[in-house]
C-alpha atoms as a PDB file:
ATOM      1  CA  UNK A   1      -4.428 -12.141 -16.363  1.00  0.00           C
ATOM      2  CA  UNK A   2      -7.228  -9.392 -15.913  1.00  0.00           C
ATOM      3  CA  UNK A   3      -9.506  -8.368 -17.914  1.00  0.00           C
ATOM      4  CA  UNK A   4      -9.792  -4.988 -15.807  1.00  0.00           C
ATOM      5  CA  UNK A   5     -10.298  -2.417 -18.555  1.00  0.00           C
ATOM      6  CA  UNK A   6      -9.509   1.308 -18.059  1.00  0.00           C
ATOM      7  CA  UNK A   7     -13.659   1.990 -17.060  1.00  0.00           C
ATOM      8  CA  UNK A   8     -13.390  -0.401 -14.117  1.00  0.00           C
ATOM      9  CA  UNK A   9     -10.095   1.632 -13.116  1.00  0.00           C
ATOM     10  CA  UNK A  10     -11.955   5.326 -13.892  1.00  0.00           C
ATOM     11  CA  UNK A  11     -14.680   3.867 -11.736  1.00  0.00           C
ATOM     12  CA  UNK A  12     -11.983   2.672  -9.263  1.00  0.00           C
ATOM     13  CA  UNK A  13      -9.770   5.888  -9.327  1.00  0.00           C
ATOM     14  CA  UNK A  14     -13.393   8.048  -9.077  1.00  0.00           C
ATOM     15  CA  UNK A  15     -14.490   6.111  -5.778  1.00  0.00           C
ATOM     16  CA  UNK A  16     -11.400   6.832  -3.712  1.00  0.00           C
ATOM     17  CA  UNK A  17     -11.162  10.795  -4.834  1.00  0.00           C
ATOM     18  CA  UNK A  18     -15.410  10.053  -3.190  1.00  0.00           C
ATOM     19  CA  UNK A  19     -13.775   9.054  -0.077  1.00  0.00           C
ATOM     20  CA  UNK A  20     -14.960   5.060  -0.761  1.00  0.00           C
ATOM     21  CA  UNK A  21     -12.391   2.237  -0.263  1.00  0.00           C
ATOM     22  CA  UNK A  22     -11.555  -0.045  -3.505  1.00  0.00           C
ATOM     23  CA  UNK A  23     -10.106  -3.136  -3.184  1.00  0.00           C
ATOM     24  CA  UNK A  24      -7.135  -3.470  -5.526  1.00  0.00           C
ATOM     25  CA  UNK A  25      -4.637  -6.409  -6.520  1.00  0.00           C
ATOM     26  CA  UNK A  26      -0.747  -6.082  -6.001  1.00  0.00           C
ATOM     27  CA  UNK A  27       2.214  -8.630  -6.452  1.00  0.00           C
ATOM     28  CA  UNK A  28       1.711  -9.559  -3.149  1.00  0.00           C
ATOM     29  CA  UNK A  29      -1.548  -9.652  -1.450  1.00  0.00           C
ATOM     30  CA  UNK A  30      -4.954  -7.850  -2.458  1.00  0.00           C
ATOM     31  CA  UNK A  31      -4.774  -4.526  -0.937  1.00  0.00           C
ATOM     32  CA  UNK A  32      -7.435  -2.197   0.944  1.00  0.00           C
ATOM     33  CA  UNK A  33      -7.121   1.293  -1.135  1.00  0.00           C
ATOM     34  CA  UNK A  34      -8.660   4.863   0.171  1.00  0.00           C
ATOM     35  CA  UNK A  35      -7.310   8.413  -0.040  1.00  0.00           C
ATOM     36  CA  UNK A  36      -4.513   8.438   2.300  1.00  0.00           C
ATOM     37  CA  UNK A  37      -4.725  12.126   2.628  1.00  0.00           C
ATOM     38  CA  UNK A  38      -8.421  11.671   3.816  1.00  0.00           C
ATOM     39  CA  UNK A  39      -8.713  11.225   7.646  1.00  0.00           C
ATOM     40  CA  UNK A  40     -12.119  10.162   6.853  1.00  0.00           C
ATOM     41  CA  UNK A  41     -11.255   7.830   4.268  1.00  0.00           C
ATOM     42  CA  UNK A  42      -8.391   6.251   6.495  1.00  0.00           C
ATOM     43  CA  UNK A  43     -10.776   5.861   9.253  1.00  0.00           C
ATOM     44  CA  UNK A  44     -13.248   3.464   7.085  1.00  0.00           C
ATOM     45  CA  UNK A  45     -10.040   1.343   6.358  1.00  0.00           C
ATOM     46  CA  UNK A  46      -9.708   1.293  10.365  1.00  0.00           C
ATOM     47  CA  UNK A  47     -13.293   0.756  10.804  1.00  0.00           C
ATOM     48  CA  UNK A  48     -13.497  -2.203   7.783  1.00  0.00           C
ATOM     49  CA  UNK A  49     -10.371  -4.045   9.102  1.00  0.00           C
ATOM     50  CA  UNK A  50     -10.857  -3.821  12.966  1.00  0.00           C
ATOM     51  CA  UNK A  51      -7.304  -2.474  12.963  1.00  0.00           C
ATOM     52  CA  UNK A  52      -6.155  -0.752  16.196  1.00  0.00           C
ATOM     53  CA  UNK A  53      -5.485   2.546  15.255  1.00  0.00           C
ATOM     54  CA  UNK A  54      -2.037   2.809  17.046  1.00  0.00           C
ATOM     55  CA  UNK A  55      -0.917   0.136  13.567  1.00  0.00           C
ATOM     56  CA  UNK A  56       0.057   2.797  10.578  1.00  0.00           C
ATOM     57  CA  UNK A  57      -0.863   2.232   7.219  1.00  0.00           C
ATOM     58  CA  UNK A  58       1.280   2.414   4.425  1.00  0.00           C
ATOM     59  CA  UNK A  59       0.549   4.317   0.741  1.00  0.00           C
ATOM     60  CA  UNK A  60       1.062   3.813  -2.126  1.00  0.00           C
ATOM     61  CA  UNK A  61       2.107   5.305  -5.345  1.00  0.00           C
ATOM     62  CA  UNK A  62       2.495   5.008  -9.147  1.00  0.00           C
ATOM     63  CA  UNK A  63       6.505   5.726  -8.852  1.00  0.00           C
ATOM     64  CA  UNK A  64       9.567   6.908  -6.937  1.00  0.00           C
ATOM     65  CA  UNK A  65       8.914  10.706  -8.069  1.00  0.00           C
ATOM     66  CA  UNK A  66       5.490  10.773  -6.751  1.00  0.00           C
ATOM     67  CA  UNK A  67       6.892   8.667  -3.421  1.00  0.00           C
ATOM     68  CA  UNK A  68       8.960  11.550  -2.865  1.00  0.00           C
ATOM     69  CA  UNK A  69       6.465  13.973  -2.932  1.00  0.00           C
ATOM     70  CA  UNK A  70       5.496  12.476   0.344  1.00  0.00           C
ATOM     71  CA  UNK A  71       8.694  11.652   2.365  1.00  0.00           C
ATOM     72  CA  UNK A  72      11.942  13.514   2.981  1.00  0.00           C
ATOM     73  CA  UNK A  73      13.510  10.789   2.099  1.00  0.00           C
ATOM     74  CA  UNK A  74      18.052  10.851   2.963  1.00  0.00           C
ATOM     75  CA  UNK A  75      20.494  10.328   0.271  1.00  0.00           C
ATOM     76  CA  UNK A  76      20.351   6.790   0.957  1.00  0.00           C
ATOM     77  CA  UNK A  77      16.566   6.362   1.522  1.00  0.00           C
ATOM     78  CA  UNK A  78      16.621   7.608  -2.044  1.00  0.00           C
ATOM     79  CA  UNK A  79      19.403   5.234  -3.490  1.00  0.00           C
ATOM     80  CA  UNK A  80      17.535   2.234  -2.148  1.00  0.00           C
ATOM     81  CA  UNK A  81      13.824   3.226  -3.522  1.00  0.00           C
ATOM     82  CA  UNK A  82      15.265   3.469  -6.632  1.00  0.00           C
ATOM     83  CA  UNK A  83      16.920   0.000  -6.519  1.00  0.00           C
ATOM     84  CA  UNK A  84      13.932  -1.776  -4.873  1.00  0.00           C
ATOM     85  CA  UNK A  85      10.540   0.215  -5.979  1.00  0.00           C
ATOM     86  CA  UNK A  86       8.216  -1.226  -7.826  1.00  0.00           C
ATOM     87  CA  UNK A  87       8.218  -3.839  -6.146  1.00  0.00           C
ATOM     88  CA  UNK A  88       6.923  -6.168  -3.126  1.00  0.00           C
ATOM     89  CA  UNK A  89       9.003  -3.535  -0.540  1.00  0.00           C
ATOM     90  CA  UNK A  90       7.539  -0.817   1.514  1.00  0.00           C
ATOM     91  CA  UNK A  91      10.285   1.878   2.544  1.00  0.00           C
ATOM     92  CA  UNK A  92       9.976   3.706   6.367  1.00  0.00           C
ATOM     93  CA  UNK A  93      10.681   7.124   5.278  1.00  0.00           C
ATOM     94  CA  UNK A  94      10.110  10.567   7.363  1.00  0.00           C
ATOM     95  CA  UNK A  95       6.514  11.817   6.554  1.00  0.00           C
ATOM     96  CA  UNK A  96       5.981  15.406   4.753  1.00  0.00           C
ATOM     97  CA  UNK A  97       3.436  17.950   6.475  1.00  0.00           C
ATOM     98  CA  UNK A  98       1.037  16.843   3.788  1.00  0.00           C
ATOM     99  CA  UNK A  99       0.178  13.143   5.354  1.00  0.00           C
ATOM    100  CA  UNK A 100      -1.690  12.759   8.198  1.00  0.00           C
ATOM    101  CA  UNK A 101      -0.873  11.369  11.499  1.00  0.00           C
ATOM    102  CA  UNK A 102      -3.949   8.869  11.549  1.00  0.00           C
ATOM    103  CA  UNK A 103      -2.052   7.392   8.374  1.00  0.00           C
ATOM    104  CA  UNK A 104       1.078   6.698  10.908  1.00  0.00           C
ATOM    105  CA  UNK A 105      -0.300   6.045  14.459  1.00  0.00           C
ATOM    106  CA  UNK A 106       1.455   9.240  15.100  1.00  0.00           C
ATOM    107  CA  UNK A 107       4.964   8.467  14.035  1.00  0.00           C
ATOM    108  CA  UNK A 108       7.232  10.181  12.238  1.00  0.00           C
ATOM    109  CA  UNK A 109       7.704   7.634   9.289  1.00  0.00           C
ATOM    110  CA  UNK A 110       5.294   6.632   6.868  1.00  0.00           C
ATOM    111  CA  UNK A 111       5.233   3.316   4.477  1.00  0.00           C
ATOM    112  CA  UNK A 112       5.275   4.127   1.165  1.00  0.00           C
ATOM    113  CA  UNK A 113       5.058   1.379  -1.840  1.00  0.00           C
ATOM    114  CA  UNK A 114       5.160   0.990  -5.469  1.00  0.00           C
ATOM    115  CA  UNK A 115       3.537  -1.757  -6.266  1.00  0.00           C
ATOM    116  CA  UNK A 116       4.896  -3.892  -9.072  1.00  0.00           C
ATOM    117  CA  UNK A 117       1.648  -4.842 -10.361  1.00  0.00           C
ATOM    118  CA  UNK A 118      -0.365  -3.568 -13.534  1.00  0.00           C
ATOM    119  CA  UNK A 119      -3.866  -3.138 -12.676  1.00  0.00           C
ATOM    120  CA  UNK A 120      -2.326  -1.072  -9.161  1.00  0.00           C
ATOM    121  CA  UNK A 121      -0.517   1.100 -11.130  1.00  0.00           C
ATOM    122  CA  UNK A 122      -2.804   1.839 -13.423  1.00  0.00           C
ATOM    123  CA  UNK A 123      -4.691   2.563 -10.366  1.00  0.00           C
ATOM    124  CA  UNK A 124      -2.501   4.680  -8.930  1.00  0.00           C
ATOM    125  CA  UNK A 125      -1.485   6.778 -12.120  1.00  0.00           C
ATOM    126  CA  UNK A 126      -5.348   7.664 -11.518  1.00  0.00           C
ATOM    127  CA  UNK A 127      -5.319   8.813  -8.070  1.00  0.00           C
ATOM    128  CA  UNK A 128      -2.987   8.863  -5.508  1.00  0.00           C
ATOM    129  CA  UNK A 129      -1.705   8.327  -2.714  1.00  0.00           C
ATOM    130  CA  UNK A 130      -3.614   5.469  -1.666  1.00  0.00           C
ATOM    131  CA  UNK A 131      -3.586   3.186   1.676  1.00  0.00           C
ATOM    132  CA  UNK A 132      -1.149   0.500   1.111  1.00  0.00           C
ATOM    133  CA  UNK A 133      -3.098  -2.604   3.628  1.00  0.00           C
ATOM    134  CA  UNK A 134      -4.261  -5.479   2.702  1.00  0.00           C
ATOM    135  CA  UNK A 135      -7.593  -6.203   2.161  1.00  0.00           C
ATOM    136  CA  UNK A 136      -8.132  -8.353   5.291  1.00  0.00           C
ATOM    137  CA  UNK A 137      -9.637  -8.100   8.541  1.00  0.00           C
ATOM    138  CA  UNK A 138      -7.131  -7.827  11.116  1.00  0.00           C
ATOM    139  CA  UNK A 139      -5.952 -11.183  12.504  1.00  0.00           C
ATOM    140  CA  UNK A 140      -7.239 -13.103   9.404  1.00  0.00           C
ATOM    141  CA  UNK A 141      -5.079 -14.143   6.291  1.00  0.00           C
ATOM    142  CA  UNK A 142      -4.566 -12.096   3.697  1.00  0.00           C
ATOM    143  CA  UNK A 143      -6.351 -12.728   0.660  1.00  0.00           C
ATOM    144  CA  UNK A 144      -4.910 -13.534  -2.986  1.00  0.00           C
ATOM    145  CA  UNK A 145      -7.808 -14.381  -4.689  1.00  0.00           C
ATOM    146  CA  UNK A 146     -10.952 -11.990  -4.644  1.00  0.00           C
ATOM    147  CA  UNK A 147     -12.858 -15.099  -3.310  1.00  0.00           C
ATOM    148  CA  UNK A 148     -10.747 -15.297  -0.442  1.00  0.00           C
ATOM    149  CA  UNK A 149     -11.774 -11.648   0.617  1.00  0.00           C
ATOM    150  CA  UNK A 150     -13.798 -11.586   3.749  1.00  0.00           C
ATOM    151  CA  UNK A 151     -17.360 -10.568   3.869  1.00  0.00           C
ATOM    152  CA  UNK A 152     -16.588  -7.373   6.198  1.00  0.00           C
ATOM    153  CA  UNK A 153     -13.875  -6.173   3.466  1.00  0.00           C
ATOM    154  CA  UNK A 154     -16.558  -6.836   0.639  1.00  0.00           C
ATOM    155  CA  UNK A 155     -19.157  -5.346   2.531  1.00  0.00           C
ATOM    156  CA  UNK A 156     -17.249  -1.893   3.068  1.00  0.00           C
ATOM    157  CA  UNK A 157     -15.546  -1.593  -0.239  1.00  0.00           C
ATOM    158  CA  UNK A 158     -17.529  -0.093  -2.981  1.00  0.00           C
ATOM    159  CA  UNK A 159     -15.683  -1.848  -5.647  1.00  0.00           C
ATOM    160  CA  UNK A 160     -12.971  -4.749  -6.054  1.00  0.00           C
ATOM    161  CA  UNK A 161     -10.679  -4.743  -9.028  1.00  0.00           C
ATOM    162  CA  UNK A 162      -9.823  -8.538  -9.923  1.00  0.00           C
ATOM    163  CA  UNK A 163      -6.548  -9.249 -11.261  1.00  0.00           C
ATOM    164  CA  UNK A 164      -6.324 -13.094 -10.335  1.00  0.00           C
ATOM    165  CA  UNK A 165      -3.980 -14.533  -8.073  1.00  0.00           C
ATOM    166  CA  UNK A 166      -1.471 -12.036  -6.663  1.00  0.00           C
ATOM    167  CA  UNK A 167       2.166 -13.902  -5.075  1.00  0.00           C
ATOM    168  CA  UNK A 168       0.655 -14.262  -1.600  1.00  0.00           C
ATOM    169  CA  UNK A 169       3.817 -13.477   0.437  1.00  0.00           C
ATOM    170  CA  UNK A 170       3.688  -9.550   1.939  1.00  0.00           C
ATOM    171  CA  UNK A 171       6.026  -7.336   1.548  1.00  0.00           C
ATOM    172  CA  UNK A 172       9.037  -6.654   3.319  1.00  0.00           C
ATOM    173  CA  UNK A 173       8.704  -3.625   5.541  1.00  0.00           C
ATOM    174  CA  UNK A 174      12.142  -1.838   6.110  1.00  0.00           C
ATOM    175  CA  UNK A 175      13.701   1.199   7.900  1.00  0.00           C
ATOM    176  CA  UNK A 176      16.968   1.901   5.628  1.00  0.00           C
ATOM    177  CA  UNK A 177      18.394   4.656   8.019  1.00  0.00           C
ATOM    178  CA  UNK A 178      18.237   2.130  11.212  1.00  0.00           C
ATOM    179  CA  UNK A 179      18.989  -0.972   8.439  1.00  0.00           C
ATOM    180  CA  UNK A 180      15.980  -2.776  10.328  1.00  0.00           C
ATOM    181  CA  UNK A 181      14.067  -5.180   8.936  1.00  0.00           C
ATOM    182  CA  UNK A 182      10.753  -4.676  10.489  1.00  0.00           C
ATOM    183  CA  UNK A 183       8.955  -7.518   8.386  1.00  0.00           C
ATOM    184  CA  UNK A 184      10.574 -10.445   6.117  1.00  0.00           C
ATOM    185  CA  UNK A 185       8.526 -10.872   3.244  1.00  0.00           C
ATOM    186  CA  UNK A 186       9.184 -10.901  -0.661  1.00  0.00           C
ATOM    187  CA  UNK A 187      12.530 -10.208  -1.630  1.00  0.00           C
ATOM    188  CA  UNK A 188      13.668 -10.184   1.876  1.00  0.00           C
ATOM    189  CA  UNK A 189      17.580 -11.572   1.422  1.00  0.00           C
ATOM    190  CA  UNK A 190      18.022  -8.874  -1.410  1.00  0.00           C
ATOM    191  CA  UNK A 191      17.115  -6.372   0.640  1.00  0.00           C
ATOM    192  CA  UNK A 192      19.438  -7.391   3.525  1.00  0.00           C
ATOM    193  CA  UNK A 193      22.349  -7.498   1.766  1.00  0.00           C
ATOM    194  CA  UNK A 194      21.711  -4.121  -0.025  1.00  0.00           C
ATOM    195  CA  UNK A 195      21.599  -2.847   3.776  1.00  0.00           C
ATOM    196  CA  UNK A 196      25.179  -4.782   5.311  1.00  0.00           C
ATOM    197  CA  UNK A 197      26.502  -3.450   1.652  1.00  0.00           C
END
């Protein structure tokens, strides 16, 4: 597993409240982390992945509580975070006040994810929110190893935390009020058939 002890994470947790970006392991894929309340911070991820800025970022939390803190999240919204979160699932909720629209392209829903992965978490019960995107330049695969992370991503992050191989597939990106699955990833078929039940 890692040997990420809880200096690297200080260190970690201590560069994103600086307005750096950390690169950070999940279940899924390695993940680009910055202050998601920071429209500074948000712009590096923009800058570091060549992402159009019109494609929202997601964030990320330690747990359902603190996701809530961030979303007005329905009845149901609620009942499904709870089934699904941690896990490899980001939830399309209505954004609070508090997150900015650079976050979201300017919609009205943000992503928010708890990762189901120890060395995020510990991350996140640190500092949070943080961008949920994964460390990759936009266009190019996402990386699961730290020695699959592109040179760019390096480059702009002031520190990676290595915790091996993550699972590889992304997560599955839903909107629970519409029932739409906007991308299939981990635990996909679990997640439809919580929305047709």
């Amino acid at each position: 597993m890692s040997d990420t002890g809880p200096t690297e994470i200080e260190r970690a947790a201590t560069a994103i409240r600086d307005g750096e970006l950390v690169v950070y392991p999940t279940e899924t894929v390695y993940g680009l982390g910055a202050n998601a309340l920071s429209e500074e911070a948000i712009e590096r991820v923009f800058e570091a992945k060549r992402r159009s800025r019109d494609d929202p970022v997601s964030l990320a939390v330690p747990d359902v509580e603190s996701a809530l803190e961030y979303v007005h999240a329905t009845d149901r919204e609620e009942r499904f975070v709870r089934e699904f979160l941690p896990g490899p699932v980001t939830v399309l909720c209505r954004k609070r006040e508090c997150v900015p629209d650079v976050l979201t392209g300017g919609r009205e829903r943000v992503g928010v994810r708890v990762p189901d992965h120890e060395v995020a978490l510990d991350l996140l019960r640190e500092v949070a929110p943080v961008t949920s995107t994964s460390a990759n330049v936009s266009g190019r695969p996402s990386a699961t190893r730290v020695a699959d992370l592109d040179d760019e991503i390096r480059d702009a992050a002031s520190m990676v935390l290595d915790g091996g191989e993550t699972g590889g597939t992304g997560s599955t990106v839903v909107d629970v009020e519409s029932g739409e699955i906007h991308r299939r990833g981990a635990n996909a078929d679990e997640v439809a058939a919580w929305l047709r039940g």
